[in-house]
PDB file of N, CA and C in Angstrom:
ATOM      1  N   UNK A   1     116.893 152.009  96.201  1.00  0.00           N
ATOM      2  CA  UNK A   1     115.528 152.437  95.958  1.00  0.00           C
ATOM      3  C   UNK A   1     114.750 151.434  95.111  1.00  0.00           C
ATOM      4  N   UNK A   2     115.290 150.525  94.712  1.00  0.00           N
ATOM      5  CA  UNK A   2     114.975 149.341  93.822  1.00  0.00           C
ATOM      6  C   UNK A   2     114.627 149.623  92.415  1.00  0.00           C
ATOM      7  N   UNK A   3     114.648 150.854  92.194  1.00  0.00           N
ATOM      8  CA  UNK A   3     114.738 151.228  90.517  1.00  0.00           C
ATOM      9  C   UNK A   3     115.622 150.968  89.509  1.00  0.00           C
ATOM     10  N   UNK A   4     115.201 149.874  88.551  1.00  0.00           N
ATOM     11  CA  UNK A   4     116.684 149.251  87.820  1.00  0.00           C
ATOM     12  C   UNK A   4     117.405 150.717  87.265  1.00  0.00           C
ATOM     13  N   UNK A   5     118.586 149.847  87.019  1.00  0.00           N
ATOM     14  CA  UNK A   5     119.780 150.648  86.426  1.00  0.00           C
ATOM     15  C   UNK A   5     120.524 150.111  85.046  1.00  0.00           C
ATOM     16  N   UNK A   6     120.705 151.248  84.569  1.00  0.00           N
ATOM     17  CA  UNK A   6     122.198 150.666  83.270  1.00  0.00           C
ATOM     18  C   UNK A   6     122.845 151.987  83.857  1.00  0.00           C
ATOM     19  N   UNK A   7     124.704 151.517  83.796  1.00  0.00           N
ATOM     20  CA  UNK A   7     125.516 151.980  83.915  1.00  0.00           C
ATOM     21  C   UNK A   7     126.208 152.612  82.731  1.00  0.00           C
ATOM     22  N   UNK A   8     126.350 154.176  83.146  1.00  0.00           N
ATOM     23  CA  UNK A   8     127.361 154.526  81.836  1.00  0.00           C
ATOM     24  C   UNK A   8     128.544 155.257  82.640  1.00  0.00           C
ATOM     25  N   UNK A   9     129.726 154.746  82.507  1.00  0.00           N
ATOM     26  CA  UNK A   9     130.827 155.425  82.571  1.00  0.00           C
ATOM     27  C   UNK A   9     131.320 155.096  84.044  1.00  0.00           C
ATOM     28  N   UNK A  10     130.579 154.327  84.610  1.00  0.00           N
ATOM     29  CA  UNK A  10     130.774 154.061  85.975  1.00  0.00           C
ATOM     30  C   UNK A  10     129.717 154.908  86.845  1.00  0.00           C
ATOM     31  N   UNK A  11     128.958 155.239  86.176  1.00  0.00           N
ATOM     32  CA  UNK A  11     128.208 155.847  86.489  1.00  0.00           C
ATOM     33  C   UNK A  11     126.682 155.202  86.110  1.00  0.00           C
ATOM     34  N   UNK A  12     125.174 155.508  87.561  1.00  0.00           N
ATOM     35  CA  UNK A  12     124.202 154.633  86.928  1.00  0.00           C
ATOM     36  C   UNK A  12     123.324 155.811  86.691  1.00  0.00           C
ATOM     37  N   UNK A  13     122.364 155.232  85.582  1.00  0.00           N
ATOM     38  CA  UNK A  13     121.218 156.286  84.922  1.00  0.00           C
ATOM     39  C   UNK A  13     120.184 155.427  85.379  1.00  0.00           C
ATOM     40  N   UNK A  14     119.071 155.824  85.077  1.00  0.00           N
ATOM     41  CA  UNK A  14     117.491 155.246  85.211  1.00  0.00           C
ATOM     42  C   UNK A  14     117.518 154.422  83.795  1.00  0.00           C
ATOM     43  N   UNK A  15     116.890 153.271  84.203  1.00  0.00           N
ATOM     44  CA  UNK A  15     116.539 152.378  82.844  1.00  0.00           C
ATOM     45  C   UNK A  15     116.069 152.823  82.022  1.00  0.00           C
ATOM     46  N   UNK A  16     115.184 153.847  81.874  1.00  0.00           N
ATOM     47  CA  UNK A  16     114.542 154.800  81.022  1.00  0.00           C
ATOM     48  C   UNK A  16     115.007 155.436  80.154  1.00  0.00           C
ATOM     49  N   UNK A  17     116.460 155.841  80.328  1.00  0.00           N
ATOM     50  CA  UNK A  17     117.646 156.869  80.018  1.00  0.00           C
ATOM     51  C   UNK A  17     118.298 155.794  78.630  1.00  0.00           C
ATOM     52  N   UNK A  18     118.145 154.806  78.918  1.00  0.00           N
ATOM     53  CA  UNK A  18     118.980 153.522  78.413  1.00  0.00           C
ATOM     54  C   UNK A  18     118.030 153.115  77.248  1.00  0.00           C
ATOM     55  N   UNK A  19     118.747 152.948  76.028  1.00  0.00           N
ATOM     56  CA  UNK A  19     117.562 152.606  74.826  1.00  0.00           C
ATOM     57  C   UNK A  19     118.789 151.827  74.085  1.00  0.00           C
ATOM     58  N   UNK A  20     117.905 151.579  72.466  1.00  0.00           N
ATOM     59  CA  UNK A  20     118.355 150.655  71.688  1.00  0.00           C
ATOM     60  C   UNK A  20     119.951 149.407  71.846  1.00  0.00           C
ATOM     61  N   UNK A  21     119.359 148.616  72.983  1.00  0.00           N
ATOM     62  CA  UNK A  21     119.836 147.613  73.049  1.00  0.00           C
ATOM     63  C   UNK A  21     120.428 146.550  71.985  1.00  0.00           C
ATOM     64  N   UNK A  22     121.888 145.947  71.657  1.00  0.00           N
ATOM     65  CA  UNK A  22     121.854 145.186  70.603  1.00  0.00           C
ATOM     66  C   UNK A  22     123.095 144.405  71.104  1.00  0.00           C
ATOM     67  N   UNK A  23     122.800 143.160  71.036  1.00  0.00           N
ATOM     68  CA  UNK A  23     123.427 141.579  71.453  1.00  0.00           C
ATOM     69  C   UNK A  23     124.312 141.644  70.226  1.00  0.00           C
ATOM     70  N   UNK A  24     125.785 141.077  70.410  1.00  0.00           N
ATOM     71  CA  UNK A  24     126.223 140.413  69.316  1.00  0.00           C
ATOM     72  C   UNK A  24     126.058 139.455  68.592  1.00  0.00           C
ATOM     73  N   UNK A  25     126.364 138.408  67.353  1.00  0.00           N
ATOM     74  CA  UNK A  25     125.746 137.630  67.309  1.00  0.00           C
ATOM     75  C   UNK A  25     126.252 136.453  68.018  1.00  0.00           C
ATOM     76  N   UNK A  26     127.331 136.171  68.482  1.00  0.00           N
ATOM     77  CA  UNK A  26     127.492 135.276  69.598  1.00  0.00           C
ATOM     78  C   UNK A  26     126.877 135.478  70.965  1.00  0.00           C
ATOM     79  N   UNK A  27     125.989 136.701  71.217  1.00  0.00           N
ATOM     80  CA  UNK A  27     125.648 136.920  72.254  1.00  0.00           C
ATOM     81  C   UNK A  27     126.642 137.591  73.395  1.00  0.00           C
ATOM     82  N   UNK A  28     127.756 137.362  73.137  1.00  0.00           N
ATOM     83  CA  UNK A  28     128.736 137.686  74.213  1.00  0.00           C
ATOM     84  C   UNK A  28     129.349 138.907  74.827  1.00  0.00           C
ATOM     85  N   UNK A  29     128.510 140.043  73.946  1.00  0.00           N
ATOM     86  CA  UNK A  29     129.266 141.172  73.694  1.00  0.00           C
ATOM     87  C   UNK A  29     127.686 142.223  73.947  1.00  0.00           C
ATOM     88  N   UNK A  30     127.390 143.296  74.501  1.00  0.00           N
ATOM     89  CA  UNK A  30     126.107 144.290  74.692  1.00  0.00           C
ATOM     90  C   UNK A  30     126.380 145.201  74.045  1.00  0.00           C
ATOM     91  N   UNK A  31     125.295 146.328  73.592  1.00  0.00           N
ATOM     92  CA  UNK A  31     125.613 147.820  73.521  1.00  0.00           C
ATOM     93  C   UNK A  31     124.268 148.266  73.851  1.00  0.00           C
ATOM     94  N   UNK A  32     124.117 149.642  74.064  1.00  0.00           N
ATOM     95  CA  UNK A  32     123.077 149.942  74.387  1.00  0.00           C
ATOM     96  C   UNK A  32     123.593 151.774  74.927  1.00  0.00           C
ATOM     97  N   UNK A  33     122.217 152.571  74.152  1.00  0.00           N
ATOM     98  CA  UNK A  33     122.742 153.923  74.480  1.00  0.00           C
ATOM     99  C   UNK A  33     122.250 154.375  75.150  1.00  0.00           C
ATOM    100  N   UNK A  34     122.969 154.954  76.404  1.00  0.00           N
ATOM    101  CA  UNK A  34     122.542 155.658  77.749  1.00  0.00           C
ATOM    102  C   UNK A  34     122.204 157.189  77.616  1.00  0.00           C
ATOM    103  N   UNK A  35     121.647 157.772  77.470  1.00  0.00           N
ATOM    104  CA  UNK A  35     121.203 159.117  78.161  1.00  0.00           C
ATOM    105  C   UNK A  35     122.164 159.875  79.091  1.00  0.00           C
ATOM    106  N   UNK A  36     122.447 161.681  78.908  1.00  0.00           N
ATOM    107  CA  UNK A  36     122.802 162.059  80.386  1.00  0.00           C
ATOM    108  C   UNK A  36     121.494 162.836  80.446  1.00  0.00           C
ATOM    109  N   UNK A  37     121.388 163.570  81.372  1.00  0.00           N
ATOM    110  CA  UNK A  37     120.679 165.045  81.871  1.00  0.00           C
ATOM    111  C   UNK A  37     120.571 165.703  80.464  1.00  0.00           C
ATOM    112  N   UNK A  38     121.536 166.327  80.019  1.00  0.00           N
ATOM    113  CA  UNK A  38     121.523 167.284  78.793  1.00  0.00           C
ATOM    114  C   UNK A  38     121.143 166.650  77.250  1.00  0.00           C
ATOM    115  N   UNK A  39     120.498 165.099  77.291  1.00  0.00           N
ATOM    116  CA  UNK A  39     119.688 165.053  76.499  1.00  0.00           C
ATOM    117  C   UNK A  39     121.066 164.477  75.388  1.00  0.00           C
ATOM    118  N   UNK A  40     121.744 164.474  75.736  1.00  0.00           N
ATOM    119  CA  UNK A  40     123.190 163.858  74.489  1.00  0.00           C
ATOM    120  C   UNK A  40     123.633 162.529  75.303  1.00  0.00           C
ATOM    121  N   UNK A  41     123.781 161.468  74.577  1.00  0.00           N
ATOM    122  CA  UNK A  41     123.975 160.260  74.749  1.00  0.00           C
ATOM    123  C   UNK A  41     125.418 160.040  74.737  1.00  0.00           C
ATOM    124  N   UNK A  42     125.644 158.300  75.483  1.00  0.00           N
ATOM    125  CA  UNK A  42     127.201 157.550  74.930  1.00  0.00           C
ATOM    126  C   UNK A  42     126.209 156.274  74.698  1.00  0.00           C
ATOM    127  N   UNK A  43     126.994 155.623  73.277  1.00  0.00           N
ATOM    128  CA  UNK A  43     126.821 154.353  73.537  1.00  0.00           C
ATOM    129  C   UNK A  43     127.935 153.556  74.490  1.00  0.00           C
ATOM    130  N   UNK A  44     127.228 152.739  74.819  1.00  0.00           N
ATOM    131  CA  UNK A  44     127.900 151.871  75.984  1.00  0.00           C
ATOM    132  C   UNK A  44     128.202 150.210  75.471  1.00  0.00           C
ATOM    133  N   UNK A  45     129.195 149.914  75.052  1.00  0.00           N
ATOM    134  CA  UNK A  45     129.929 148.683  74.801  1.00  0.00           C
ATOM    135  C   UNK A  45     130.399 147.880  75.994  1.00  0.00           C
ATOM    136  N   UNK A  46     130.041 146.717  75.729  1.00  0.00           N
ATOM    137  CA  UNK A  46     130.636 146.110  77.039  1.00  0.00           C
ATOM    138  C   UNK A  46     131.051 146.748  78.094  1.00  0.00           C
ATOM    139  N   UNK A  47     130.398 147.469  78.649  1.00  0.00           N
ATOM    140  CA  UNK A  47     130.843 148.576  80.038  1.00  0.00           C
ATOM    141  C   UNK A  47     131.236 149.775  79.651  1.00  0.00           C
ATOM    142  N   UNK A  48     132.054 150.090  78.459  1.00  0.00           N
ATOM    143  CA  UNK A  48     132.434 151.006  78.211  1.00  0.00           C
ATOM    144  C   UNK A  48     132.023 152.203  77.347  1.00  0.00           C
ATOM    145  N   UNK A  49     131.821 153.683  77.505  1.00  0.00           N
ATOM    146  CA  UNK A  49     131.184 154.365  77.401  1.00  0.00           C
ATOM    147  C   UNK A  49     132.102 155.007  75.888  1.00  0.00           C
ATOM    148  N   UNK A  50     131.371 155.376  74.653  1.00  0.00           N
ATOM    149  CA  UNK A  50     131.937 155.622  73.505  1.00  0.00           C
ATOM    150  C   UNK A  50     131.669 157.809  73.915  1.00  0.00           C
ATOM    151  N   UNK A  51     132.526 158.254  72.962  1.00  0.00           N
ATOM    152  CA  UNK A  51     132.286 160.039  73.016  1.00  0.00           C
ATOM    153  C   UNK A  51     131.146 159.887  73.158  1.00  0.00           C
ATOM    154  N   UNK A  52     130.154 160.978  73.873  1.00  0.00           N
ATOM    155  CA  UNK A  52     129.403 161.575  73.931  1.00  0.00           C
ATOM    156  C   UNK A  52     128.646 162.167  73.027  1.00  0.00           C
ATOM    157  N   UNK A  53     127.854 162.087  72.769  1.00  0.00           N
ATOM    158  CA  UNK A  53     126.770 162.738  71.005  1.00  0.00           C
ATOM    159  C   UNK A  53     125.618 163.043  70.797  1.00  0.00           C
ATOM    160  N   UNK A  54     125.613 163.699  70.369  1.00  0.00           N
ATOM    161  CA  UNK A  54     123.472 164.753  70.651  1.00  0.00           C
ATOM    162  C   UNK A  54     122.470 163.593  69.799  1.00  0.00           C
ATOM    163  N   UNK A  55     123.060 162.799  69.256  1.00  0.00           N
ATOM    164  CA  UNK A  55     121.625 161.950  68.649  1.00  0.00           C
ATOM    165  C   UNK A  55     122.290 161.060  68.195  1.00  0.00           C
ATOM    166  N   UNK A  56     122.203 159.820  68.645  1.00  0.00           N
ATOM    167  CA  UNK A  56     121.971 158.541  68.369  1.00  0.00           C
ATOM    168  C   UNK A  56     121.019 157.323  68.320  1.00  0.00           C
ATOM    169  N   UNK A  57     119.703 158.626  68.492  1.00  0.00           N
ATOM    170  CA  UNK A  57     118.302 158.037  68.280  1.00  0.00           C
ATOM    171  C   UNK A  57     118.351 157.022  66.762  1.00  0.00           C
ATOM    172  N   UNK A  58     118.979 157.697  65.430  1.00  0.00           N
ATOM    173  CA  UNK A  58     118.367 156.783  64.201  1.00  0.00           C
ATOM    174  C   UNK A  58     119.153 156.153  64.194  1.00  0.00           C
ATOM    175  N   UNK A  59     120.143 155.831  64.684  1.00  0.00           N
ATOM    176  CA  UNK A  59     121.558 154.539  63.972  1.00  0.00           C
ATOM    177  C   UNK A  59     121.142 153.092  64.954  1.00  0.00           C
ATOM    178  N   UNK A  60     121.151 152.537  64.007  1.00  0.00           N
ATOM    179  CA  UNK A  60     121.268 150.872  64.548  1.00  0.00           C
ATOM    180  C   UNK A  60     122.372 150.962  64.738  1.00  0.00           C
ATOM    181  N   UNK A  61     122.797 150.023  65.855  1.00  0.00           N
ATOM    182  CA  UNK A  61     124.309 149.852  66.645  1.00  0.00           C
ATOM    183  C   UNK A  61     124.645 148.230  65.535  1.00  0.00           C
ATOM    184  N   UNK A  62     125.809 147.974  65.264  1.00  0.00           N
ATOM    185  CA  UNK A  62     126.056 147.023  63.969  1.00  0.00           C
ATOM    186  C   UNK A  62     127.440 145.986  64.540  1.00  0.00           C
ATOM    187  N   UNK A  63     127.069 144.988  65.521  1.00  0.00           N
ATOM    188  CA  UNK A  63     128.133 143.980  65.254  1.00  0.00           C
ATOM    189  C   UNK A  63     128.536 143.421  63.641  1.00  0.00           C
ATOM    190  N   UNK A  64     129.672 142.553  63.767  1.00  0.00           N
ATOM    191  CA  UNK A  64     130.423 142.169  62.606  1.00  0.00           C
ATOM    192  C   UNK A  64     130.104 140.841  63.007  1.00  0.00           C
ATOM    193  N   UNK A  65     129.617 139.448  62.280  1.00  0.00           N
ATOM    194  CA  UNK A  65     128.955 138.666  62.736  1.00  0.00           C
ATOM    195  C   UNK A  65     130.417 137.704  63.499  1.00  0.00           C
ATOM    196  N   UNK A  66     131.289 138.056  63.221  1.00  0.00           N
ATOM    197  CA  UNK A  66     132.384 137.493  64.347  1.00  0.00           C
ATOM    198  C   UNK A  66     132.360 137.618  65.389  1.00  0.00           C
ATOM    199  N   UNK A  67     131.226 139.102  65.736  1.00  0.00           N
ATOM    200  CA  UNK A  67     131.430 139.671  67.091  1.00  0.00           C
ATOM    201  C   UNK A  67     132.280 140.708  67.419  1.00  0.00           C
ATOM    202  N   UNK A  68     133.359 140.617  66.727  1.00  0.00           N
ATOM    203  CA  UNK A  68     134.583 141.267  67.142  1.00  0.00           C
ATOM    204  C   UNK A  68     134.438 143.112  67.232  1.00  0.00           C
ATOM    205  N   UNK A  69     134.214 143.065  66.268  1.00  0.00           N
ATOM    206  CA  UNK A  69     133.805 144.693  65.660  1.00  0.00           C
ATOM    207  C   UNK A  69     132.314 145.056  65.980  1.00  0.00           C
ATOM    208  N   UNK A  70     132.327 146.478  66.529  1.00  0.00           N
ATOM    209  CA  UNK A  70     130.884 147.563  66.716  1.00  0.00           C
ATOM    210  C   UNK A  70     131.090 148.428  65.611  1.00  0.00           C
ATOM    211  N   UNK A  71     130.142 148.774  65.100  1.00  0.00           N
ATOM    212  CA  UNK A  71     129.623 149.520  64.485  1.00  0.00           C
ATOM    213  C   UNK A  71     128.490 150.665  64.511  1.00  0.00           C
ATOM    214  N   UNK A  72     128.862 152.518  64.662  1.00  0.00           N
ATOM    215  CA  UNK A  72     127.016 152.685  64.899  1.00  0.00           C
ATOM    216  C   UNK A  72     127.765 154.323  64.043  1.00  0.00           C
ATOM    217  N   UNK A  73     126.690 155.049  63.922  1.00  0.00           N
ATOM    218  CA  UNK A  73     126.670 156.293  63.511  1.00  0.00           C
ATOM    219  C   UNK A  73     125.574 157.097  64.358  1.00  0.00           C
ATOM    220  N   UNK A  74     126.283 158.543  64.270  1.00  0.00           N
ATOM    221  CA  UNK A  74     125.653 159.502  64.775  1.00  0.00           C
ATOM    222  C   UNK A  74     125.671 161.175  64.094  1.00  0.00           C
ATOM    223  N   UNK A  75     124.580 161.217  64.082  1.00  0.00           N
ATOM    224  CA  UNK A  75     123.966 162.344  63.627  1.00  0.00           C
ATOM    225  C   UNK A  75     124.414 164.033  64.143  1.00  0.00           C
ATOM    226  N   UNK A  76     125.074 164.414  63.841  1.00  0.00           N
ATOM    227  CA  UNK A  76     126.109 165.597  64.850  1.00  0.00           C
ATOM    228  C   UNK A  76     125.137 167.216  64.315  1.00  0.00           C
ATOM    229  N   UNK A  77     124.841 168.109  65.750  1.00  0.00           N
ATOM    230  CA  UNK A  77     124.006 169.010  65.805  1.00  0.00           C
ATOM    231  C   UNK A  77     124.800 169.795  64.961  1.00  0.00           C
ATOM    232  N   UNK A  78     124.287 171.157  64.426  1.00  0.00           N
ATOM    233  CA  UNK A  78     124.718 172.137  63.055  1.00  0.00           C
ATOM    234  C   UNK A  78     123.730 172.454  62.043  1.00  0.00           C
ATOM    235  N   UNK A  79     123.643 173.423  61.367  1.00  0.00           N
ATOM    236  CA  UNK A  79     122.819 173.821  60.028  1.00  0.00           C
ATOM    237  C   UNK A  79     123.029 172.865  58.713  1.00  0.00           C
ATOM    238  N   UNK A  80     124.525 172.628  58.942  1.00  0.00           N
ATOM    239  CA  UNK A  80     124.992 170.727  57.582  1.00  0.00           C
ATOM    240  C   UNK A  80     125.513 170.297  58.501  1.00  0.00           C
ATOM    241  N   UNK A  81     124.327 169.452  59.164  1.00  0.00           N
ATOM    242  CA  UNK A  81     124.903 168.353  59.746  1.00  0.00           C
ATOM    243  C   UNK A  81     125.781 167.427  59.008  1.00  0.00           C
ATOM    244  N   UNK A  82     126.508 166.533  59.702  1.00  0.00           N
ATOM    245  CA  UNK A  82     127.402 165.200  59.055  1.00  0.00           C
ATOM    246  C   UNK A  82     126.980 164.674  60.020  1.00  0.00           C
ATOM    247  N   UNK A  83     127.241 163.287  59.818  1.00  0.00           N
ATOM    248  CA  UNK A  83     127.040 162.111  60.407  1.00  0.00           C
ATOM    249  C   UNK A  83     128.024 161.401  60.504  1.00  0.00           C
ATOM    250  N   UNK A  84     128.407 161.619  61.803  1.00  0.00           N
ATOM    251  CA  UNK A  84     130.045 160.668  62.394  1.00  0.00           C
ATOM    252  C   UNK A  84     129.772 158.878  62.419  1.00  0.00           C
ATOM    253  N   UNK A  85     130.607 158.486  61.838  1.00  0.00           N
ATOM    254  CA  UNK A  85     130.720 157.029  62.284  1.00  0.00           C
ATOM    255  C   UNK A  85     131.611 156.806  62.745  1.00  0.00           C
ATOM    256  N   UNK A  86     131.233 155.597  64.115  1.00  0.00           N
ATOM    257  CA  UNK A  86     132.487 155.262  64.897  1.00  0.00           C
ATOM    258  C   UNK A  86     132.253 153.491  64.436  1.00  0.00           C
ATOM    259  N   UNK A  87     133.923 153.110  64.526  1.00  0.00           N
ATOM    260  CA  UNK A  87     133.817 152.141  64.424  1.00  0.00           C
ATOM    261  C   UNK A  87     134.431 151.447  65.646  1.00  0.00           C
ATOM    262  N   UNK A  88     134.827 150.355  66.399  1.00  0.00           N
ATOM    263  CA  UNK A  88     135.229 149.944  67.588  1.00  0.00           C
ATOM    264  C   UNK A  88     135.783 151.334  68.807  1.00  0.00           C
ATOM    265  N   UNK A  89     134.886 151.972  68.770  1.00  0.00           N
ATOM    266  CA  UNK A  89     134.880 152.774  69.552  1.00  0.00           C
ATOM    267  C   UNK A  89     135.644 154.543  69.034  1.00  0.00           C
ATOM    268  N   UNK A  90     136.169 154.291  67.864  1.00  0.00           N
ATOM    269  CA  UNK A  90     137.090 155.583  67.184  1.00  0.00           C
ATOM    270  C   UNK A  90     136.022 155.873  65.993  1.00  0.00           C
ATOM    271  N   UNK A  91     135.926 157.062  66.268  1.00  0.00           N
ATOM    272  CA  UNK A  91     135.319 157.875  65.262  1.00  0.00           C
ATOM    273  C   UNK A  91     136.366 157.346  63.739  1.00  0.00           C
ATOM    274  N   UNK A  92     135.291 156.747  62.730  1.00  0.00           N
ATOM    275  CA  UNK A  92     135.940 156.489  61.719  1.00  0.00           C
ATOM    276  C   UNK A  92     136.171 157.850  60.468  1.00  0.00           C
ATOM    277  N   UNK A  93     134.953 158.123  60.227  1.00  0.00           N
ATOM    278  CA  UNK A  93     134.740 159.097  59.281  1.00  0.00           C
ATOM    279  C   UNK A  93     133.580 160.401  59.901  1.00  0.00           C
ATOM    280  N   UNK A  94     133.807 161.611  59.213  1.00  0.00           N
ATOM    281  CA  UNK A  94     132.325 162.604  58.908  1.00  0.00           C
ATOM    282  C   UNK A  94     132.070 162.439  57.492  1.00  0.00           C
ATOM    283  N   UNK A  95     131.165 162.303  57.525  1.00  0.00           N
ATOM    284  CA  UNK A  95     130.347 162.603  56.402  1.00  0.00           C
ATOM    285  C   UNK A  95     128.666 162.870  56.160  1.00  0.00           C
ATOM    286  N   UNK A  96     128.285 163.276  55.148  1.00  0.00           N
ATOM    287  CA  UNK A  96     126.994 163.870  54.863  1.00  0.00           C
ATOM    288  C   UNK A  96     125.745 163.018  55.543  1.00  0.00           C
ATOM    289  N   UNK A  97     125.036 162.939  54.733  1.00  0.00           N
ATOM    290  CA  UNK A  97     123.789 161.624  55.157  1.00  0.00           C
ATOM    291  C   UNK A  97     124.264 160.708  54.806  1.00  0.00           C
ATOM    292  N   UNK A  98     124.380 159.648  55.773  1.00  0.00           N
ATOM    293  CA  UNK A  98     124.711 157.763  55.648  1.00  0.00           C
ATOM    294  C   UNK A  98     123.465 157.175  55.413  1.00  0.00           C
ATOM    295  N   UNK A  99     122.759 156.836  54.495  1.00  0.00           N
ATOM    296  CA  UNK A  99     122.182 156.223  54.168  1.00  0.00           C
ATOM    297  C   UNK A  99     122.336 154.535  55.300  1.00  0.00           C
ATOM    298  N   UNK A 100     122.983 154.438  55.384  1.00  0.00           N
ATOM    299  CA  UNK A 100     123.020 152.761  55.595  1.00  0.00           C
ATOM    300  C   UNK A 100     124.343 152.140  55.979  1.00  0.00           C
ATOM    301  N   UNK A 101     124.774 151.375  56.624  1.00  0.00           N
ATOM    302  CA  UNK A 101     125.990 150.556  56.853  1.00  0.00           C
ATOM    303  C   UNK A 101     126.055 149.277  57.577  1.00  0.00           C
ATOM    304  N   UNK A 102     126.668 148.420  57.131  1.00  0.00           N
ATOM    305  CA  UNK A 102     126.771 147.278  57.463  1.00  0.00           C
ATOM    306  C   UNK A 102     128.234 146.388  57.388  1.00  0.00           C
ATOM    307  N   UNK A 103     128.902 145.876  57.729  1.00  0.00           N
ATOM    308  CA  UNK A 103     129.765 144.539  57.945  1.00  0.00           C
ATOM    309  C   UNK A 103     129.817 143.803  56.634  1.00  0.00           C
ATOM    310  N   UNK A 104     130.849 143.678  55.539  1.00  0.00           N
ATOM    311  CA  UNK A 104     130.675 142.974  54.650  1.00  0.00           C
ATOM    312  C   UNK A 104     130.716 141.678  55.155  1.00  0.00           C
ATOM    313  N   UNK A 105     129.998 140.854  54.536  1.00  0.00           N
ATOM    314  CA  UNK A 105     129.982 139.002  55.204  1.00  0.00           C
ATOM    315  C   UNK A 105     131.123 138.547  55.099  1.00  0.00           C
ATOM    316  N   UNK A 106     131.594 137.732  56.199  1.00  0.00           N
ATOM    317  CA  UNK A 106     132.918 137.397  56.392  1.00  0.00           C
ATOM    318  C   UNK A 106     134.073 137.773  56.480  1.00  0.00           C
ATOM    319  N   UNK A 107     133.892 139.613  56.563  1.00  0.00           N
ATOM    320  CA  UNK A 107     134.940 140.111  56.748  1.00  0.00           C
ATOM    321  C   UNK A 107     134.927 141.073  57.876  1.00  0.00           C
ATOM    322  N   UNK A 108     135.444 142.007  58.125  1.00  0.00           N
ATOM    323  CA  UNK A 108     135.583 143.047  59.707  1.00  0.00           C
ATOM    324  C   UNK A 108     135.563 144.538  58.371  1.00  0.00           C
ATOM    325  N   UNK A 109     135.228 144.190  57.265  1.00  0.00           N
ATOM    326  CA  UNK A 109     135.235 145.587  56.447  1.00  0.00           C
ATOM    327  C   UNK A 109     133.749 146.139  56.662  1.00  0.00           C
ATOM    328  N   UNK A 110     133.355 147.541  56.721  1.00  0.00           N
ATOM    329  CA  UNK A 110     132.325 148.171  57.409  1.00  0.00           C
ATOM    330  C   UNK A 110     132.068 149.315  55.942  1.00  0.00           C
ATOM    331  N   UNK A 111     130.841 148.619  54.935  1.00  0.00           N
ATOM    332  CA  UNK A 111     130.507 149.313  54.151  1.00  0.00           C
ATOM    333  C   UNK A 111     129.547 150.400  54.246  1.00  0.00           C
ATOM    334  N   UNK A 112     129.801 151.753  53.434  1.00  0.00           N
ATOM    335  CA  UNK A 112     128.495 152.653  54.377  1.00  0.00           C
ATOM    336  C   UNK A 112     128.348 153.593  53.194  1.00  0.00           C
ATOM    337  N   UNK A 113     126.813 153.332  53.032  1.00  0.00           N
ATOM    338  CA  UNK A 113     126.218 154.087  51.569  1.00  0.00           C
ATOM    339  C   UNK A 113     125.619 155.171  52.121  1.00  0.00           C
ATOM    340  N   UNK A 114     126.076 156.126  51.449  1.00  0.00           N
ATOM    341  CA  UNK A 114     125.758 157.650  51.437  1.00  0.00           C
ATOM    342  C   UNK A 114     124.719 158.056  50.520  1.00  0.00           C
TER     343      UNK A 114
END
């Protein structure tokens, strides 16, 4: 039908569906979070589709400037919410409001202020 696509899961969505795009810093590596129908997202790593999660609208997606390591958080539905962080694809921690997280320089350690 000639309507671009991003793929999640082996599966294609409408480009539309597909948001906050982020390059590693070698370039070599994508992420970018796809949309389903029901309005709950995966981020998508190099092809591959992370759990499923109702909002990953506020988290910046966070290479490690090696590249090696992803980084992103998500905001999980509830009356006290927590905010899951995954790190290379495994849910690292829950916790309250994350303020912020980032890659200490020169290392694969993933600091995250609450």
């Amino acid at each position: 039908d000639g309507e671009e696509q991003a793929s999640i899961a082996g599966k294609f969505v409408p480009w539309w569906l597909a948001n906050k795009i982020a390059f590693s810093p070698d370039s070599r590596r994508v992420a970018y979070v796809a949309f389903t129908d029901n309005d709950k997202g995966h981020l998508v790593v190099d092809g591959q589709a992370w759990p499923e999660c109702q909002n990953w609208r506020g988290s910046p997606v966070r290479f490690s400037r090696d590249s090696q390591h992803v980084a992103v958080a998500c905001r999980l539905p509830g009356l006290f919410s927590q905010t899951a962080v995954f790190l290379d694809g495994k849910e690292l921690a829950r916790l309250g409001e994350v303020t912020s997280y980032e890659f200490r320089p020169g290392t694969s350690e993933l600091v995250i202020l609450l």
